[in-house]
Protein backbone atom coordinates (compact mmCIF):
# COMPACT_ATOMS: atom_id res chain seq x y z
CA UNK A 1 2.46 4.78 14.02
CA UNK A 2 1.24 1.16 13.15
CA UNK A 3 4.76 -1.03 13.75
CA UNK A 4 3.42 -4.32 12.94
CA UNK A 5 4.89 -5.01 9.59
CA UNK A 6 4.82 -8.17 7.67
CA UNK A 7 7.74 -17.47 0.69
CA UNK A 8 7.31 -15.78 -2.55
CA UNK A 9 3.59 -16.99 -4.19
CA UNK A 10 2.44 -17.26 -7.82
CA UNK A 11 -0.69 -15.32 -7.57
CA UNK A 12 -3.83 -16.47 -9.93
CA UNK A 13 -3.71 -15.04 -13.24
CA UNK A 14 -5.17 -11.61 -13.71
CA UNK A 15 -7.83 -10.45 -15.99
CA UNK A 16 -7.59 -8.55 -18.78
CA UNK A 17 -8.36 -4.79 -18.43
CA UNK A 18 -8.89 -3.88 -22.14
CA UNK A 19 -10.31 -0.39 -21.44
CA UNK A 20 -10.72 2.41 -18.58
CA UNK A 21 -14.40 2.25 -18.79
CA UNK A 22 -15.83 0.20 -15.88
CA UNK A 23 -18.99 -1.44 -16.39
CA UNK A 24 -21.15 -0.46 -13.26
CA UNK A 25 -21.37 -3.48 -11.63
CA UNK A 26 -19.88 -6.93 -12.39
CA UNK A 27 -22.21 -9.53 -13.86
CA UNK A 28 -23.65 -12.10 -11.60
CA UNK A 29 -23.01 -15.37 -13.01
CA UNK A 30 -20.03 -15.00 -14.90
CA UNK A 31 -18.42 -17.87 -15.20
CA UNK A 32 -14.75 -16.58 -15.08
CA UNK A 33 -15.60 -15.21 -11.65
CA UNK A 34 -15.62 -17.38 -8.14
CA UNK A 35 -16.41 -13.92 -6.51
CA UNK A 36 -19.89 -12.47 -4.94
CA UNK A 37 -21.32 -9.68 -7.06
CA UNK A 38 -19.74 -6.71 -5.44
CA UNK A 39 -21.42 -3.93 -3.52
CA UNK A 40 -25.10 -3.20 -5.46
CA UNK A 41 -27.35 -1.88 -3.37
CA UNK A 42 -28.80 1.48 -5.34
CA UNK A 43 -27.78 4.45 -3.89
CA UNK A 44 -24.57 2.84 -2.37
CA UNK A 45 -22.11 4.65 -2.55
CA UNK A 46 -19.80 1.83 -3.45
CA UNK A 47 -22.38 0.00 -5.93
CA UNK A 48 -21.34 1.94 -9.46
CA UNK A 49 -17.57 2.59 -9.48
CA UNK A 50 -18.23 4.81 -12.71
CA UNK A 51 -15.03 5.61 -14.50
CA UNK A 52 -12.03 4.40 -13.55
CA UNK A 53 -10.15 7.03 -14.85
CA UNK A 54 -11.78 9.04 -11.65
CA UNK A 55 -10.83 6.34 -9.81
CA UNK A 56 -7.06 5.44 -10.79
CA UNK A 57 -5.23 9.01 -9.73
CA UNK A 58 -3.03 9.23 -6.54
CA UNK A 59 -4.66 9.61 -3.77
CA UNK A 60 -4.32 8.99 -0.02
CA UNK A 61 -7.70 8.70 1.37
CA UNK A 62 -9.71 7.55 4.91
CA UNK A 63 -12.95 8.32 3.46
CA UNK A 64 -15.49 5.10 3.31
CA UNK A 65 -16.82 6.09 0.12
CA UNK A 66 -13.88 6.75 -1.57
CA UNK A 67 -12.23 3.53 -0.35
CA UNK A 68 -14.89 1.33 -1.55
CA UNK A 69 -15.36 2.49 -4.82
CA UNK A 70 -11.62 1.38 -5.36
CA UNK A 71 -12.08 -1.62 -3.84
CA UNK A 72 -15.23 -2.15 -6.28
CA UNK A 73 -12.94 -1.82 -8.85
CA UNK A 74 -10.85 -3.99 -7.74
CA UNK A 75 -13.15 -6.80 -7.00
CA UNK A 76 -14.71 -6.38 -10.11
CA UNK A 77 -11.73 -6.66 -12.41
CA UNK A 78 -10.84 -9.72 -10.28
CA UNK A 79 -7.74 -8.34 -9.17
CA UNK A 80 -4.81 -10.53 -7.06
CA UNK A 81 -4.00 -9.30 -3.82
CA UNK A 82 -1.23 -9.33 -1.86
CA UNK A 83 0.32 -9.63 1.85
CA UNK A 84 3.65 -10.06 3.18
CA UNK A 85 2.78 -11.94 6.26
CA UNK A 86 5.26 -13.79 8.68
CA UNK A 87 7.96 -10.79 9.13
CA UNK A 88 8.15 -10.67 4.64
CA UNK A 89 9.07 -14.26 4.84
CA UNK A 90 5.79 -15.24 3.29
CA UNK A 91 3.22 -13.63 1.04
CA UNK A 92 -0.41 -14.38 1.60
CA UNK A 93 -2.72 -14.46 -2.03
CA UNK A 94 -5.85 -13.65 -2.53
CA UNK A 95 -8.34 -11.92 -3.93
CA UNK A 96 -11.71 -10.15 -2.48
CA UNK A 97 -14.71 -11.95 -2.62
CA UNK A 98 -17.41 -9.86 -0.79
CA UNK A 99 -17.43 -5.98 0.33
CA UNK A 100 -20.13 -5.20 2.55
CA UNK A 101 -23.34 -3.47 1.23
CA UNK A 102 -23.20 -1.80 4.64
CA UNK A 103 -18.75 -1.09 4.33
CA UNK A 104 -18.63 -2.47 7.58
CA UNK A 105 -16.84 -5.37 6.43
CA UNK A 106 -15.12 -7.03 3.54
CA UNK A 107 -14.46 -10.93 3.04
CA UNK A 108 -11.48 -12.22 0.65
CA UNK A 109 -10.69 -15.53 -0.59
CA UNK A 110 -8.26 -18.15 2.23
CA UNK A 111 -4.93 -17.97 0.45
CA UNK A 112 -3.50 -21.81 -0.94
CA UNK A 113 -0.51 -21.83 1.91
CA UNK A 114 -2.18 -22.64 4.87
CA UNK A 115 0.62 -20.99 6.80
CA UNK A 116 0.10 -17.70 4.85
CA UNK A 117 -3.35 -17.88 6.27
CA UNK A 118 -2.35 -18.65 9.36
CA UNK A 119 0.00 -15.41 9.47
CA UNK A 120 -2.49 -13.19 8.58
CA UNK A 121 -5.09 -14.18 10.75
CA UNK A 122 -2.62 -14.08 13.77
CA UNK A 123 -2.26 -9.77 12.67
CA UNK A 124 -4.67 -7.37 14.23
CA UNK A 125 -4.17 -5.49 10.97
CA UNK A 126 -3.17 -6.35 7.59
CA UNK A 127 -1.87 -4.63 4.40
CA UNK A 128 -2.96 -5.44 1.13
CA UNK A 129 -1.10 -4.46 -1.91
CA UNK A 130 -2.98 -4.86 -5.44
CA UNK A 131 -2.10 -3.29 -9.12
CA UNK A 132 -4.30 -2.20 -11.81
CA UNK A 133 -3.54 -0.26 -15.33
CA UNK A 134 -0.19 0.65 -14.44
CA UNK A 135 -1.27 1.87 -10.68
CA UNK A 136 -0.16 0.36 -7.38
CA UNK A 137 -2.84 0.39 -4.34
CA UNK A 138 -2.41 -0.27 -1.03
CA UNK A 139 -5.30 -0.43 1.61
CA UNK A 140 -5.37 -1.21 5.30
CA UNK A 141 -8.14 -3.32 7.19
CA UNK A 142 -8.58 -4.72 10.69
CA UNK A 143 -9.48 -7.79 12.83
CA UNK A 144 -8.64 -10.72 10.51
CA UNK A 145 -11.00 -13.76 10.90
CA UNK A 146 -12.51 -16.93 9.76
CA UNK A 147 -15.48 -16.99 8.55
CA UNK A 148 -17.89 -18.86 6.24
CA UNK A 149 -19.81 -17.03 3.20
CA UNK A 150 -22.45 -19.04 1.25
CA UNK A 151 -20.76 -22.48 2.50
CA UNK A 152 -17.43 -21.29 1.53
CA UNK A 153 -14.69 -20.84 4.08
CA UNK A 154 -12.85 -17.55 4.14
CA UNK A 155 -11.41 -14.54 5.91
CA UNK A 156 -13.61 -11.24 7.21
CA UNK A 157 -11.58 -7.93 8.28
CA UNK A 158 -13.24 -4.47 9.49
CA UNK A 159 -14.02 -2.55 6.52
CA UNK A 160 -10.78 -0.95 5.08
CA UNK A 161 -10.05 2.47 7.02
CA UNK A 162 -6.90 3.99 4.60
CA UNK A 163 -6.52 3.30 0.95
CA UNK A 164 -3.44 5.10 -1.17
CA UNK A 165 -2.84 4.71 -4.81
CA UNK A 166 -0.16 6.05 -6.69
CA UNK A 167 1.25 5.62 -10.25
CA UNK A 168 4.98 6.02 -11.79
CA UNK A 169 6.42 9.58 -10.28
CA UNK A 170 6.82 12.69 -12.92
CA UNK A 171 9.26 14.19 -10.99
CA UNK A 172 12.86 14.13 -11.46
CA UNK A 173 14.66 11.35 -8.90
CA UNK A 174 18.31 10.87 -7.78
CA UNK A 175 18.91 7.49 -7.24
CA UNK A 176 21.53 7.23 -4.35
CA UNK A 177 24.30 4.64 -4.15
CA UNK A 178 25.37 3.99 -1.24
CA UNK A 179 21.91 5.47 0.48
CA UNK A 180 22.01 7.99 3.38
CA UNK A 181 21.56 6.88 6.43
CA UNK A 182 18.56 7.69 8.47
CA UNK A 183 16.60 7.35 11.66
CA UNK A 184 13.21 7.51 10.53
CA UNK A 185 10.48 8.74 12.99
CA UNK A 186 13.31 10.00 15.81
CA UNK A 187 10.55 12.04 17.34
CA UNK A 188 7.89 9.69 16.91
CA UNK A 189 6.73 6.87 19.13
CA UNK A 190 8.78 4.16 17.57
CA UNK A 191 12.20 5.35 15.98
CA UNK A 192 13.89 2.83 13.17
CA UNK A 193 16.83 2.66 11.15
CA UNK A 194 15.98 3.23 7.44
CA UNK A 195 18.05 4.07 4.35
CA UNK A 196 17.23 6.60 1.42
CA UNK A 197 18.01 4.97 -1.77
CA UNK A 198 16.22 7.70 -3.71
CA UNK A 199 15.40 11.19 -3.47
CA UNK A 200 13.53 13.87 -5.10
CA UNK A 201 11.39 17.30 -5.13
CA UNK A 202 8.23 15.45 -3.87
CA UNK A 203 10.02 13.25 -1.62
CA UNK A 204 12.00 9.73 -0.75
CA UNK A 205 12.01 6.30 -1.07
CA UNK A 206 13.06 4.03 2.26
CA UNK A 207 14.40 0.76 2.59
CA UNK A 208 13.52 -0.68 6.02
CA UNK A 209 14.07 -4.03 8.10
CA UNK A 210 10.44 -6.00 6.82
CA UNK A 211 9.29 -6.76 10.31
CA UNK A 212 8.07 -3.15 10.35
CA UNK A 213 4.72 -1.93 8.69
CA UNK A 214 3.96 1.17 7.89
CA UNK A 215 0.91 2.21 6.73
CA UNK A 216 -0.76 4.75 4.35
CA UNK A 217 -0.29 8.02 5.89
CA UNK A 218 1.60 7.20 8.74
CA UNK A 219 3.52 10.24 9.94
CA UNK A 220 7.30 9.89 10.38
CA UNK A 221 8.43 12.68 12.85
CA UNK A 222 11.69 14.17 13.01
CA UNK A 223 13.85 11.80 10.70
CA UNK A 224 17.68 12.50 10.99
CA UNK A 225 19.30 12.20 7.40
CA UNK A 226 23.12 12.23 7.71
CA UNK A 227 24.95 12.99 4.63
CA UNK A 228 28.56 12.83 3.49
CA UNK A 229 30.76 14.83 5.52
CA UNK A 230 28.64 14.59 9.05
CA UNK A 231 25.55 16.81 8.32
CA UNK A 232 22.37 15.79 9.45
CA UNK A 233 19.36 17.30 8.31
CA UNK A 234 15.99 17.05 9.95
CA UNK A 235 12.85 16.12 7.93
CA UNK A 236 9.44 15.17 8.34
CA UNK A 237 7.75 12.52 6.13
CA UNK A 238 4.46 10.46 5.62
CA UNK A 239 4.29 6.99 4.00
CA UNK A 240 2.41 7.25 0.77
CA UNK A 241 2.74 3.35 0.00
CA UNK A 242 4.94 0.12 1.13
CA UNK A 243 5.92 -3.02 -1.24
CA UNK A 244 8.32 -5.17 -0.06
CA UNK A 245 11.85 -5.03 -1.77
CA UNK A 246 14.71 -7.47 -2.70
CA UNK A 247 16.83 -9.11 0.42
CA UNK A 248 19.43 -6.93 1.80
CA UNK A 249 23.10 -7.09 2.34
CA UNK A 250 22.99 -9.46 5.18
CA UNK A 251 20.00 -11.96 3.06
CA UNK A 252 17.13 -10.10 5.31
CA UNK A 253 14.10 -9.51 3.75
CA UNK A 254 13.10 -5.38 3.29
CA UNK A 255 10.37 -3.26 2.80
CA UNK A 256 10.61 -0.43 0.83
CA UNK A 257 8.29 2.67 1.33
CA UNK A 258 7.41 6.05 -0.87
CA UNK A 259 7.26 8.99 1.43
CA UNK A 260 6.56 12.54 0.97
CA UNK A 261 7.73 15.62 2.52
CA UNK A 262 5.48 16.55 4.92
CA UNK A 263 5.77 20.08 5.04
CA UNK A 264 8.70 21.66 2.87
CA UNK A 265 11.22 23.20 5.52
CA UNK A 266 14.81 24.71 4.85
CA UNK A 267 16.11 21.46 5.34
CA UNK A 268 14.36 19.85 2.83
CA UNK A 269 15.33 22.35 0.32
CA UNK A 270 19.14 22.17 1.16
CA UNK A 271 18.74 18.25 1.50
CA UNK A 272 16.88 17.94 -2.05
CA UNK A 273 19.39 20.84 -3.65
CA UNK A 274 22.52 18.72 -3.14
CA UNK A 275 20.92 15.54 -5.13
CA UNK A 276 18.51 17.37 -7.57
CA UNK A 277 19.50 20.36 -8.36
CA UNK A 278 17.51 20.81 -11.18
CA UNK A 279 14.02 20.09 -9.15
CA UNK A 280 15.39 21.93 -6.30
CA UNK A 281 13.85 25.20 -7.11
CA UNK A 282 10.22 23.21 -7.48
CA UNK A 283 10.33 22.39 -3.96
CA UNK A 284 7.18 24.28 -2.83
């Protein structure tokens, strides 16, 4: 499990996205772009994103085609991206500015707080966090550095290895006030403390302290859920996506993460059952 986890930013304005057609490639020249033409090579895989209604469904992928025809799309449309940086107490803005022809590298944009930059680029890995017609993405990349692209300076990572997306849930949730308490990963390598502030057939939302990062698919092994009355039941989750959340009790910053059941277990059904009873039977 990845446990390296990242002063609130005005990011640049977005661009519009009138339609879910996707030209194939972006324009060179445009002159409400600062960014390289993305990925156009023919025959890359990466170099016509097609349409982006293929594109924008939830998916959890490590697959280097996959991930950079999202991150085409991305790039193209000019979107904002986003990491919390310095333990959530800053968030590093940017956008991406170059993805390899190759996908052996990608370069984004230095953020305007200098000690933003300087946060990221003292990770081995960073998160990014981006949003597009109504979807949330989230994509991991390693090896942060400086660099300098056609005279400009900026910042290189390793091609992006993970990349989730995922859009508002159809399934019924229980929201849970007070959460249940929960030691998330007890069997993994690096047990935390969490809380469950929602629940439901798919699976649970987490609040966690913001110095820990979790990753796309990151398995959490074992996680004891206590409920009212002393039970504890034993469930197994991966991390679908992470966004950081709203200070806790004690003025902390949070992260907040969308898991799913990783396999569906007696437990879970029992544990889902006593929140959502009407999605309980759709537990499969």
């Amino acid at each position: 499990m990845k446990a390296h986890k990242p002063k609130p930013g005005n990011a640049p304005a977005k661009q519009d996205s009138p339609s879910l057609q996707l030209d194939p490639v972006s324009k060179p020249g445009n002159p409400n772009s600062k960014l390289d033409n993305p990925v156009s090579k023919p025959g890359n895989p990466s170099s016509r994103p097609g349409n982006m209604d293929d594109e924008l469904r939830d998916i959890l992928t490590r697959k280097t085609p996959e991930i950079a025809r999202v991150l085409a799309i991305l790039h193209q449309r000019g979107e904002p991206i986003l990491s919390h940086v310095a333990r959530g107490e800053l968030q590093f803005v940017s956008r991406l500015r170059k993805i390899d022809p190759a996908c052996k590298y990608i370069e984004i944009d230095m953020s305007p707080d200098a000690d933003a930059n300087s946060a990221l680029l003292s990770r081995l890995r960073a998160i990014f966090h981006a949003t597009l017609a109504g979807r949330y993405f989230e994509f991991a990349a390693p090896d942060p550095k400086k660099a300098v692209s056609s005279g400009v300076h900026v910042i290189r990572l390793g091609f992006p290895d993970v990349l989730a997306s995922h859009s508002r849930r159809g399934s019924t949730r229980a929201r849970l006030n007070p959460g249940l308490r929960c030691v998330a990963d007890s069997t993994g390598d690096m047990p935390f403390d969490a809380e469950i502030v929602d629940i439901g057939s798919g699976g649970v939302a987490l609040f966690y302290p913001a110095d820990i990062s979790l990753e796309p698919g990151t398995p959490l092994q074992g996680c004891q859920v206590e409920v009212p009355g002393g039970r504890t039941f034993t469930i197994d989750l991966e991390v679908r996506y992470s966004q950081h959340a709203m200070l806790s009790d004690d003025g902390k910053p949070t992260q907040r993460s969308g898991c799913r059941f990783a396999q569906v277990t007696p437990d879970v059904r029992e544990l889902v059952s006593l929140y959502v009873k009407k999605d309980a039977a759709s537990v499969a």
